[in-house]
Protein backbone atom coordinates (compact mmCIF):
# COMPACT_ATOMS: atom_id res chain seq x y z
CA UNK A 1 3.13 -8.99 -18.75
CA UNK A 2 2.56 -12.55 -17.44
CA UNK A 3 -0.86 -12.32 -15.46
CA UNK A 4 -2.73 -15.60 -13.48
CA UNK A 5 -5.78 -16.66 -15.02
CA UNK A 6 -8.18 -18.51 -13.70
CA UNK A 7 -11.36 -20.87 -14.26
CA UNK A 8 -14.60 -20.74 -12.55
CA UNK A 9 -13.62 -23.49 -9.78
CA UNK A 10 -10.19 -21.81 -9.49
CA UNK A 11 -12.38 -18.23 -8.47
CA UNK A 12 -14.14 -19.94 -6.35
CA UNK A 13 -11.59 -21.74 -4.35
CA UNK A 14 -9.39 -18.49 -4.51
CA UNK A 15 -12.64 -16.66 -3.35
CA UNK A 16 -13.39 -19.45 -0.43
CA UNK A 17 -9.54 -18.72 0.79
CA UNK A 18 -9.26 -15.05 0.83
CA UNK A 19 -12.48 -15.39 3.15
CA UNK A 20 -11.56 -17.74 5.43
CA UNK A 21 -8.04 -16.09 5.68
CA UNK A 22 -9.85 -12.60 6.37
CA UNK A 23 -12.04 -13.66 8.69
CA UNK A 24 -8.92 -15.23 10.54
CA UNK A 25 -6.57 -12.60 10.41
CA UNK A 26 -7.99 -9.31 9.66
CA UNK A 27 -11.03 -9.93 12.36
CA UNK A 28 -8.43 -10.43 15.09
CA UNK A 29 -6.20 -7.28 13.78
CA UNK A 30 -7.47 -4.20 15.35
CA UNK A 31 -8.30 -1.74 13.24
CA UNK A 32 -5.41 0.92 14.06
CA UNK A 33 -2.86 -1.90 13.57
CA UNK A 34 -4.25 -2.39 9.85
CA UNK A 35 -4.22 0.85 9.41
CA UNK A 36 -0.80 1.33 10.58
CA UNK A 37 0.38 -1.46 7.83
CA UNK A 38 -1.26 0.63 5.28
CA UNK A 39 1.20 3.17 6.30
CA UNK A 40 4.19 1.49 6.76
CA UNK A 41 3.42 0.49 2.91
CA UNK A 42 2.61 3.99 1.81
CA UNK A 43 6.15 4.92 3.37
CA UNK A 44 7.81 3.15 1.18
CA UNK A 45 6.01 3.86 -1.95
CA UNK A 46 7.21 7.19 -0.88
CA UNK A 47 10.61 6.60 -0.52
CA UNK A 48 12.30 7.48 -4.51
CA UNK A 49 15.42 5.46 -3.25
CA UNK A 50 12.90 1.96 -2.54
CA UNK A 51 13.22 -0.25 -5.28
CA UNK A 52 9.56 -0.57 -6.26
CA UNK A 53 9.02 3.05 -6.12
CA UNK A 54 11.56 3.46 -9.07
CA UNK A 55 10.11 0.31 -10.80
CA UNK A 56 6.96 2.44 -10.72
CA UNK A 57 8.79 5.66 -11.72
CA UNK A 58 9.83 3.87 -14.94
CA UNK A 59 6.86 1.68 -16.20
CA UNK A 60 4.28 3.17 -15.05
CA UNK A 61 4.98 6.09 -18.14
CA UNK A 62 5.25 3.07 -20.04
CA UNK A 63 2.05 1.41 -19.48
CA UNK A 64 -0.06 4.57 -19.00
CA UNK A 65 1.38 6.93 -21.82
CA UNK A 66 2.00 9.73 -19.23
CA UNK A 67 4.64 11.93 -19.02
CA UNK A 68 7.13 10.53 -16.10
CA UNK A 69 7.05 13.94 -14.62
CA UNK A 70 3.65 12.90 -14.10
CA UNK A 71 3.61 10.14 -12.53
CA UNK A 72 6.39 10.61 -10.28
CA UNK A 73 4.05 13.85 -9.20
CA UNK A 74 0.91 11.41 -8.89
CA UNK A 75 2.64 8.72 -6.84
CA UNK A 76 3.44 11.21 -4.12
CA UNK A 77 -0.20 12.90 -4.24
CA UNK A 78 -1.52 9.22 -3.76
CA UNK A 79 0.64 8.04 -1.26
CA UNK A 80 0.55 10.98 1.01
CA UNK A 81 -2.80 9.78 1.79
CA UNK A 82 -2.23 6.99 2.98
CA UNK A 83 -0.25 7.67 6.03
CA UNK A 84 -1.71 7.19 9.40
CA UNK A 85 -2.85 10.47 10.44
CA UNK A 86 -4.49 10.43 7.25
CA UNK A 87 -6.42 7.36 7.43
CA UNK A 88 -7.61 8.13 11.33
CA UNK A 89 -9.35 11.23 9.68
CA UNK A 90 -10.34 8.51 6.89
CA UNK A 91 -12.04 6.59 9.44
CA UNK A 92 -12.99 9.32 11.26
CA UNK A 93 -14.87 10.86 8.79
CA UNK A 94 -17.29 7.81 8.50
CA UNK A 95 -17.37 6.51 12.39
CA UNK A 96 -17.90 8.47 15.31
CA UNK A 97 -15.77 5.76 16.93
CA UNK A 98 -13.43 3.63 14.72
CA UNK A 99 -13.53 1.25 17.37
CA UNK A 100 -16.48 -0.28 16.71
CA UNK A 101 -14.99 -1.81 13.53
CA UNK A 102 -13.18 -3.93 16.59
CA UNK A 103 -16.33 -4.51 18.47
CA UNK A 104 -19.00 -2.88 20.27
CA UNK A 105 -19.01 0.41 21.44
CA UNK A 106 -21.36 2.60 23.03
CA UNK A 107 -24.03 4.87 21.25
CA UNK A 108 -24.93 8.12 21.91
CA UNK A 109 -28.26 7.28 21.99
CA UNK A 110 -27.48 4.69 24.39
CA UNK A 111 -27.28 0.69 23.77
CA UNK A 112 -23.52 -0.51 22.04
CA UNK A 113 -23.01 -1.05 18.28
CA UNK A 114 -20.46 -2.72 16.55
CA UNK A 115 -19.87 -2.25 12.27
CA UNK A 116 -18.56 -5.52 10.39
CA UNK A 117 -17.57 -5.40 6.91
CA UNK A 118 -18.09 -7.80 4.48
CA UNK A 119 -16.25 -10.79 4.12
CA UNK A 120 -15.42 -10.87 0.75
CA UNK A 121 -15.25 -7.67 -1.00
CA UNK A 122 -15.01 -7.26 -5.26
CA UNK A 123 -13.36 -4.32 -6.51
CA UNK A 124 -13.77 -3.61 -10.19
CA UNK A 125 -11.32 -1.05 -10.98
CA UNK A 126 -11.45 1.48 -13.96
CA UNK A 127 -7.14 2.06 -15.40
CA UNK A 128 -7.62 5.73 -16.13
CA UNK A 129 -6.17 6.94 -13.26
CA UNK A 130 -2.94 5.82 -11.48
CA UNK A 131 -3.56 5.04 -8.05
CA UNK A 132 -6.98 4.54 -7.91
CA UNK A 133 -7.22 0.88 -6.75
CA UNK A 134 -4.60 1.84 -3.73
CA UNK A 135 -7.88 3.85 -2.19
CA UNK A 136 -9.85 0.48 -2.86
CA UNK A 137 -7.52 -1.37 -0.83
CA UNK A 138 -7.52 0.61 1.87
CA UNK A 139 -10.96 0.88 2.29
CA UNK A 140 -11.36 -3.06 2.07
CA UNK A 141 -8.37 -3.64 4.83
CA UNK A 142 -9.77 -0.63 7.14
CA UNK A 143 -13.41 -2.54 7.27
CA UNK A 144 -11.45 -5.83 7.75
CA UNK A 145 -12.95 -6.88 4.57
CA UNK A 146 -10.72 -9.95 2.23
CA UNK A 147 -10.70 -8.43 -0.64
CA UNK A 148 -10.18 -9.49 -4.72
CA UNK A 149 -9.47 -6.51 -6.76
CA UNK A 150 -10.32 -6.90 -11.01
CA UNK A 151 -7.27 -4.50 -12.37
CA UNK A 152 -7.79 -3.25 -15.50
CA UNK A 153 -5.82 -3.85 -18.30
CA UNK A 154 -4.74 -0.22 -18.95
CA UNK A 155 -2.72 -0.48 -15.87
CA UNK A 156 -2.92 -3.52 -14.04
CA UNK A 157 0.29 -2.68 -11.98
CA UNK A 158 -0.03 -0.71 -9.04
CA UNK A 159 -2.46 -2.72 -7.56
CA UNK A 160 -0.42 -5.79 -7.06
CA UNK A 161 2.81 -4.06 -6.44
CA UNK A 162 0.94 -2.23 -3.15
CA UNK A 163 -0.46 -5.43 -2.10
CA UNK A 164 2.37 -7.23 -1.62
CA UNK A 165 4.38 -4.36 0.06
CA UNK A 166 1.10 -4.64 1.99
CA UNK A 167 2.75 -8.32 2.77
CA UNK A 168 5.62 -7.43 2.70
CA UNK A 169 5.11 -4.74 5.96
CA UNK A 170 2.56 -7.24 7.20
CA UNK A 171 3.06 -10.91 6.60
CA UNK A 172 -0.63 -12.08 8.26
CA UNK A 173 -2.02 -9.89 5.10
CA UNK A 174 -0.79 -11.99 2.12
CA UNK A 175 -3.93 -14.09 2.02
CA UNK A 176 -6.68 -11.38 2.49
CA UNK A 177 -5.81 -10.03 -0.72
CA UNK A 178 -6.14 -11.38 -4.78
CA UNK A 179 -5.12 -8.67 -7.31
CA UNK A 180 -6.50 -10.24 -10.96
CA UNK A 181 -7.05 -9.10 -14.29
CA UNK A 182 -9.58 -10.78 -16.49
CA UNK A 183 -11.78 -9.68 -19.59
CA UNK A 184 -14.42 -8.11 -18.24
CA UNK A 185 -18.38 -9.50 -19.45
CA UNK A 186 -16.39 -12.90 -21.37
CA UNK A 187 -14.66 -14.57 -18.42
CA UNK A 188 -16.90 -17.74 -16.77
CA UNK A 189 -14.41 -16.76 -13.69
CA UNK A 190 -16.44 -13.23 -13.24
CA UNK A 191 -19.26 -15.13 -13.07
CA UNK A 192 -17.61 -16.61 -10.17
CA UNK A 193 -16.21 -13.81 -8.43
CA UNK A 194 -19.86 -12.03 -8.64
CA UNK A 195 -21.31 -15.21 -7.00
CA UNK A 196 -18.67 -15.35 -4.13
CA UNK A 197 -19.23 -11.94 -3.23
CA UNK A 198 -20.36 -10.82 -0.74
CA UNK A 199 -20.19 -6.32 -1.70
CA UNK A 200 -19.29 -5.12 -5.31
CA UNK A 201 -17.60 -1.51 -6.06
CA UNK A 202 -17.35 -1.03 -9.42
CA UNK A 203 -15.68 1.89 -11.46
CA UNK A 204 -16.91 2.62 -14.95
CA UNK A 205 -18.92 4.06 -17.49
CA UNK A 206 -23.02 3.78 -16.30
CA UNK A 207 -23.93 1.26 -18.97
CA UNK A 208 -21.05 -1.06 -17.58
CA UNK A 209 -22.16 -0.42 -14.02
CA UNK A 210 -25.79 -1.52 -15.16
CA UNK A 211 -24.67 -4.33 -16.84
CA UNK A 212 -23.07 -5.61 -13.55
CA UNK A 213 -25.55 -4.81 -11.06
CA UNK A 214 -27.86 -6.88 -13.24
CA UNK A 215 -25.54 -9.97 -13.06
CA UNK A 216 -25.09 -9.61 -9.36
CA UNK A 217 -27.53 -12.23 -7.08
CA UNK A 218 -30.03 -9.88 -5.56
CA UNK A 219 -28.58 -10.24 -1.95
CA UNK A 220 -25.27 -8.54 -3.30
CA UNK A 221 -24.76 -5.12 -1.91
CA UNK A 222 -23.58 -2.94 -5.14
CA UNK A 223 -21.57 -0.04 -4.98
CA UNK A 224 -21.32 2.05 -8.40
CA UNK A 225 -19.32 5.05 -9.21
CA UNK A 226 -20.24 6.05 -13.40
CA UNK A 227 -18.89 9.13 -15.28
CA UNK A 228 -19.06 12.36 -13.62
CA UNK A 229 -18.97 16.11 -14.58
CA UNK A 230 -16.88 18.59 -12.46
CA UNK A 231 -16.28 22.44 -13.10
CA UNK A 232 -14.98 25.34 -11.56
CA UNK A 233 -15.52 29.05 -10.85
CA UNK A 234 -13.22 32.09 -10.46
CA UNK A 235 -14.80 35.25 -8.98
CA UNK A 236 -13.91 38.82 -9.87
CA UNK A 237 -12.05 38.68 -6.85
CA UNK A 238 -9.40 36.49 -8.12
CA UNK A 239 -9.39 38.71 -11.38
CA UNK A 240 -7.38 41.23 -10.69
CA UNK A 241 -4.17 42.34 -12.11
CA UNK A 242 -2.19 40.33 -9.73
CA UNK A 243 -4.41 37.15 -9.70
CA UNK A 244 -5.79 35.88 -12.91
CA UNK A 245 -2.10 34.31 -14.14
CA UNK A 246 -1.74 32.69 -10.72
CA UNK A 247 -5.85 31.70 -10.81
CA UNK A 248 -5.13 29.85 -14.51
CA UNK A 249 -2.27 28.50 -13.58
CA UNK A 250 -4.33 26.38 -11.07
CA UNK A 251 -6.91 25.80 -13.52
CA UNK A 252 -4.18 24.65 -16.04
CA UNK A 253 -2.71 22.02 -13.28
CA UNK A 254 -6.28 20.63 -12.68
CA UNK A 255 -6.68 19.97 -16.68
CA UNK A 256 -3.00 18.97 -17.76
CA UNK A 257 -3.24 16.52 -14.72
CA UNK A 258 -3.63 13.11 -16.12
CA UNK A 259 -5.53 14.45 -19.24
CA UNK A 260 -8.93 15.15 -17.62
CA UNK A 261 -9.12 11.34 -17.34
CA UNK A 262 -10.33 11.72 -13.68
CA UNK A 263 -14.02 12.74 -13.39
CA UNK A 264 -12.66 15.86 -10.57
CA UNK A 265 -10.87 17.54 -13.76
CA UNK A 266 -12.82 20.57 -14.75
CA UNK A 267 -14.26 20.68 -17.82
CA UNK A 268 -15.54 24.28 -18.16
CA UNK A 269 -14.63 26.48 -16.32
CA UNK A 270 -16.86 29.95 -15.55
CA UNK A 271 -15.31 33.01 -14.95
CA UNK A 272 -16.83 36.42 -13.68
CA UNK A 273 -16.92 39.88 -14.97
CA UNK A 274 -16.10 42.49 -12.99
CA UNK A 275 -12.49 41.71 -11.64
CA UNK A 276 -9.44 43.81 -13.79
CA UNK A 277 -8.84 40.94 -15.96
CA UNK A 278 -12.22 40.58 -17.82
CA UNK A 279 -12.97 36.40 -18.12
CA UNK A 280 -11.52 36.68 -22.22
CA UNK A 281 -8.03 37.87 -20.72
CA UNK A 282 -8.19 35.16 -18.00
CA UNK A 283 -8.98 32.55 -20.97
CA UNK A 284 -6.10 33.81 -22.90
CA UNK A 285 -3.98 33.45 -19.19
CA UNK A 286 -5.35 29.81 -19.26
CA UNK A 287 -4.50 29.19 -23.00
CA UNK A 288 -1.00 30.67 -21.92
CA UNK A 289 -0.30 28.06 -18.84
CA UNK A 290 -1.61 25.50 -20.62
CA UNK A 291 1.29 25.63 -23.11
CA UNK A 292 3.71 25.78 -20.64
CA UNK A 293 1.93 22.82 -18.68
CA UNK A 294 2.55 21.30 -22.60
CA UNK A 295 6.19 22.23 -22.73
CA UNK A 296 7.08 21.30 -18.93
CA UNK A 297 4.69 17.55 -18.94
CA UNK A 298 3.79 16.66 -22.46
CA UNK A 299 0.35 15.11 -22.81
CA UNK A 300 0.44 11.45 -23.70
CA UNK A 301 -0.25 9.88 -27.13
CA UNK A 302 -3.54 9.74 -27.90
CA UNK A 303 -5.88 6.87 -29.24
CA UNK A 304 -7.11 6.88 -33.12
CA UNK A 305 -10.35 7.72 -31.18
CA UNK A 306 -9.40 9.95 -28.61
CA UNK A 307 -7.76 12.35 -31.02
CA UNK A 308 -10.75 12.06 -33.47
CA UNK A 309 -13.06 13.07 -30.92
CA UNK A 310 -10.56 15.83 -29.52
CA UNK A 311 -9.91 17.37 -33.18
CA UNK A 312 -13.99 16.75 -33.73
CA UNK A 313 -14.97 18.92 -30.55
CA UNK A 314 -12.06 21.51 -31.50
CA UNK A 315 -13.81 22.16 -35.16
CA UNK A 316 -17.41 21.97 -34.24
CA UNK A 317 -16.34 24.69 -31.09
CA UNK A 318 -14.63 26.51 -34.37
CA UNK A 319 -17.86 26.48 -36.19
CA UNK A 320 -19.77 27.99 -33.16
CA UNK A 321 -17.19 30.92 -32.94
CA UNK A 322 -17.95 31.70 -36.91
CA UNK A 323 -21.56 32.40 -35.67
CA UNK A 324 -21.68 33.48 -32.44
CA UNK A 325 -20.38 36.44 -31.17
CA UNK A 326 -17.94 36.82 -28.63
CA UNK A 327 -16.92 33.29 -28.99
CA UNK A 328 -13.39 32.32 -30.06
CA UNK A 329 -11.27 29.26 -29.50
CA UNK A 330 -7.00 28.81 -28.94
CA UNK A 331 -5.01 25.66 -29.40
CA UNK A 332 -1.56 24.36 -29.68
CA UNK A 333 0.65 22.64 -32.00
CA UNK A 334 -0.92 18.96 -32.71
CA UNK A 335 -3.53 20.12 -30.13
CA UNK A 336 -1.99 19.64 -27.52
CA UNK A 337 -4.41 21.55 -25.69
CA UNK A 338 -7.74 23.73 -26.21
CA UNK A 339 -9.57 26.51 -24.64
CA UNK A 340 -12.66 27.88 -26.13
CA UNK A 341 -13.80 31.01 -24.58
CA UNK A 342 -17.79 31.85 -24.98
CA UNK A 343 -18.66 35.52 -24.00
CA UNK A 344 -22.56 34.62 -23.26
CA UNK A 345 -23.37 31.73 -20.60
CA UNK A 346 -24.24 28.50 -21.43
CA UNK A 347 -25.18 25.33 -19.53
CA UNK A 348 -23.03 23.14 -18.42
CA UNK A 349 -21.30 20.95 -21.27
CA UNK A 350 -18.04 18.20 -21.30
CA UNK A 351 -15.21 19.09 -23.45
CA UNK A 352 -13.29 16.52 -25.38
CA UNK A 353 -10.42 16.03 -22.44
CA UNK A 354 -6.85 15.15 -23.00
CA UNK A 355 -7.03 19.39 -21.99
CA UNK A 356 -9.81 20.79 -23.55
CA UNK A 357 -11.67 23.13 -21.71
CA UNK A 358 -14.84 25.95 -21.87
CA UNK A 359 -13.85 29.07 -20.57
CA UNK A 360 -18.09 30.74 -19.91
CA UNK A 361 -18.23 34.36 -19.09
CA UNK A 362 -20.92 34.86 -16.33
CA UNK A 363 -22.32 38.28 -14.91
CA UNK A 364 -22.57 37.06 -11.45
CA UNK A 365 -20.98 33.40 -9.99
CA UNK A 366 -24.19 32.87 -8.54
CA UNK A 367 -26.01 31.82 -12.15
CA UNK A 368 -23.49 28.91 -12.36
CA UNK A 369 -25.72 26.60 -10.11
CA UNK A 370 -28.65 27.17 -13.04
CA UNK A 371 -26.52 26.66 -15.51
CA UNK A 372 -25.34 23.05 -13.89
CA UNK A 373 -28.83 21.96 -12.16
CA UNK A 374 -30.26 19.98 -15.49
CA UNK A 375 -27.12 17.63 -14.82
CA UNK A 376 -27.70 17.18 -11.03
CA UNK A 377 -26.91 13.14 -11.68
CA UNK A 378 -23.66 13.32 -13.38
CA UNK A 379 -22.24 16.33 -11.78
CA UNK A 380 -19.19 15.57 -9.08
CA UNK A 381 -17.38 18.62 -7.73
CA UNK A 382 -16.82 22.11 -8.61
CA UNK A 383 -13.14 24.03 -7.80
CA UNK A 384 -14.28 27.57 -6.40
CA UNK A 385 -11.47 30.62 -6.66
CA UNK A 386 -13.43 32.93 -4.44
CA UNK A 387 -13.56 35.19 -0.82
CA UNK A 388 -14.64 33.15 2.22
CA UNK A 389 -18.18 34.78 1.99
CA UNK A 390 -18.98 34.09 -1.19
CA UNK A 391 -17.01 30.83 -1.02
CA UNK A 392 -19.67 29.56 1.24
CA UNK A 393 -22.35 30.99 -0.13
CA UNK A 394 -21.74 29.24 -3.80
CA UNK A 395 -20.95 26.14 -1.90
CA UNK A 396 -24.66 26.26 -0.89
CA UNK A 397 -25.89 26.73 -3.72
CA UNK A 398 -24.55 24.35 -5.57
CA UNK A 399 -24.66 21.51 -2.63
CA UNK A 400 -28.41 21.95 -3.45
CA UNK A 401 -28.10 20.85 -7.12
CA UNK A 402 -26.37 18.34 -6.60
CA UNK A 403 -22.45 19.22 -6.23
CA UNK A 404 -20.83 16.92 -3.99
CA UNK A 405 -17.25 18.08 -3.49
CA UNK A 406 -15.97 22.06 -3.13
CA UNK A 407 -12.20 21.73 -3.85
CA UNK A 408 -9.56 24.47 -4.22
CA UNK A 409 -8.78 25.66 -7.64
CA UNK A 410 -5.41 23.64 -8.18
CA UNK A 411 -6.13 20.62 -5.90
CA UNK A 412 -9.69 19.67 -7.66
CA UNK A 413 -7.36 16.33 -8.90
CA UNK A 414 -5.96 15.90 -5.83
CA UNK A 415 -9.31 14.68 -3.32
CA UNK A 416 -8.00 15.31 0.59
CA UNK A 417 -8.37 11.70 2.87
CA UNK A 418 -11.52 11.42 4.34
CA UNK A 419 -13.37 12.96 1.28
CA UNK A 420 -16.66 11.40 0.04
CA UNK A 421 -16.61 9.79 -3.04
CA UNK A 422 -20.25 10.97 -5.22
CA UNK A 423 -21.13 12.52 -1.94
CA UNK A 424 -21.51 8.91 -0.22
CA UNK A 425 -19.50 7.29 2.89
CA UNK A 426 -16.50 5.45 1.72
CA UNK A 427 -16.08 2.72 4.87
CA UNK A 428 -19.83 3.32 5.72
CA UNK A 429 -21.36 2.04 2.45
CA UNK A 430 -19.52 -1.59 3.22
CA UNK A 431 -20.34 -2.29 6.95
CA UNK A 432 -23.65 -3.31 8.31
CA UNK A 433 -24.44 -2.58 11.69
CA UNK A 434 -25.34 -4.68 15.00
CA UNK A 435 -26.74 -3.11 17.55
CA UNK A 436 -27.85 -4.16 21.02
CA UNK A 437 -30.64 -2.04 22.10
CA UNK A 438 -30.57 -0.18 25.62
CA UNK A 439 -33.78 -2.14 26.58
CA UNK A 440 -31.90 -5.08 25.91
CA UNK A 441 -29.01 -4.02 27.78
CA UNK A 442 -31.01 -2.95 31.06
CA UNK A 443 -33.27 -6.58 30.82
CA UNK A 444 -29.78 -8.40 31.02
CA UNK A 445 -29.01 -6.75 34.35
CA UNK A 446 -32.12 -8.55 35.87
CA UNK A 447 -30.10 -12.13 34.94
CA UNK A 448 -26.86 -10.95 36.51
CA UNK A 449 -25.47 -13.02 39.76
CA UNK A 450 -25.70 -9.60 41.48
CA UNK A 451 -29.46 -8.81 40.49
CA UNK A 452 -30.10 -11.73 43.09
């Protein structure tokens, strides 16, 4: 793939034009009107018959390594989102008024506020998961933001195929946006891009995100979002004889989606005595759909290292089950996938992905929040197979220890528009706020031509 590359002066004068441009263009767009180009663009990525949607279809397998079942799958989960009902509840979810991303609007506590974004916005983009810069564009256009998005080399694709259908839907767009790829830490034109920024999200593991933050200039606003943890429960309830398959079935499509590369996949998964199908017979369901997840969407060809540290976690979980009673572990051919069952509970701890999974027999659901509470910072959402009742009930629980996302078993890979990334605002974190005060407001009346 042929990619531009630039220098330091070339970043900056890119940088210096995608501001300009946005200030121009998306300041005098209202916000519904951006928002409906985002649509019109997410229509066609969700038209089969458009030609870039089957370009995708058949390289993105390519680049990524996953099955094209899989991606064909993924592109409609993303681009669902990104219609405009969807994106009014996205902006919805962070403004009281989306309006005020136009200009001032009134405030319940009376006085007017308006929210600007900023005008140059940095995206650096982890490639683990197709579709992920598509939400980072959104969020940039729908604060009126110009925006330069760092693709990584993994799959540096999408991005720049959705930006110009952005362009392509919406001509006054083209110069808002820069999709680049560059080698991240060695390229004098980062150095660049962090200067001429004016808000940084970044995507990666929590060393990288430190090692960014510290090259920002202290003005910088700095958005991180590191590695995360996320897990689910299934109550008795949803183990009985007519239940469990269905219940690991879910599970399965959570872990088989895109290898657990996502930090919503579960990772162990804790399952409750008491139902008809005790939690080993639910782990033996999940070992069960798993393999047929394997036959139906094989998992992609592992790294030298991947597979080391997959075949690594698989023997020392081995080793534990020689020891421990109660514990046992299943796997398929070239290990394809794992599930290791333990009969006692256990805290919280990541498989090996590429679908490897815990399976933790619990008493009672409620002892899962323990169990996760000593990794309150790197835990991200929790899929819950459960009544309403207790649904709620767990939710509270483990909202308090740190568990930012409740998701349905099945749909933990799939987050719902609107949703809050690590529990923060999506559009929120960008804008800053001004606000004319109500004393301000009632002092101008005395200056009116009618006050005399």
């Amino acid at each position: 793939m042929a990619l531009p590359a630039f220098d330091a002066a070339g970043m900056a004068a890119l940088a210096g034009q995608i501001r300009d441009e946005a200030r121009a263009v998306l300041g005098a767009m209202p916000v519904d009107a951006i928002a409906a180009a985002i649509d019109a663009a997410a229509e066609r990525m969700l038209d089969r018959a458009h030609p870039l949607r089957r370009k995708a279809e058949a390289l993105l397998p390519i680049v990524t390594g996953y099955d094209a079942e899989s991606v064909r799958l993924g592109l409609t989960a993303t681009f669902r989102n990104f219609r405009l009902p969807q994106l009014r509840r996205f902006l919805a979810a962070d403004f009281p008024d989306p309006g005020m991303l136009d200009g001032f609007r009134p405030m319940p506590r009376g006085g007017l506020a308006r929210a600007w974004g900023p005008a140059l916005l940095l995206h650096v983009w982890a490639g683990n998961v197709p579709g992920l810069p598509v939400w980072g564009l959104a969020r940039g256009l729908l604060v009126k933001a110009g925006t330069i998005g760092k693709v990584s080399a993994a799959e540096p694709l999408l991005a720049g195929w959705f930006a110009g259908l952005l362009a392509e839907v919406e001509p006054r767009l083209a110069g808002c946006l820069g999709i680049l790829c560059w080698q991240g830490g060695a390229d004098p034109a980062e150095d660049a891009a962090f200067e001429a920024a004016d808000t940084v999200v970044a995507y990666g593991g929590n060393a990288t995100l430190a090692a960014i933050r510290n090259r920002l200039p202290a003005t910088t606003r700095f958005v991180g979002h590191g590695h995360k943890v996320s897990f689910a429960l299934v109550s008795r309830e949803a183990l009985t004889a007519g239940r469990a398959a269905a219940a690991a079935g879910l599970a399965a499509r959570d872990i088989a989606r895109f290898e657990q590369q996502g930090c919503f996949a579960p990772q162990m998964i804790f399952a409750e005595r008491g139902g008809a199908v005790d939690p080993a017979a639910f782990a033996r369901h999940l070992a069960a759909a798993l393999a047929a997840a394997e036959a139906r969407h094989p998992r992609r060809a592992l790294s030298l290292a991947e597979a080391a540290a997959l075949a690594g976690w698989r023997d020392g979980e081995e080793a534990r089950a020689m020891v421990e009673p109660g514990r046992s572990v299943m796997f398929g051919p070239d290990l394809g996938w794992c599930v290791s069952y333990a009969d006692a509970a256990e805290p919280l701890r990541p498989a090996a992905l590429n679908r490897s999974v815990t399976v933790v027999a619990l008493d009672a659901l409620e002892e899962a929040a323990a169990l996760v509470a000593p990794f309150r910072d790197l835990l991200q959402g929790a899929g819950v197979a459960a009544p309403p009742r207790r649904l709620h009930a767990l939710a509270e629980a483990l909202g308090a220890v740190g568990v930012t996302r409740i998701a349905a078993l099945g749909a933990m890979t799939v987050p719902e528009a609107g949703w809050h990334n690590d529990g923060r605002f999506n559009l929120l974190d960008l804008v800053t706020m001004t606000e004319i005060e109500p004393a301000a407001e009632a002092q101008a009346e005395l200056y009116a031509p009618h006050a005399d």
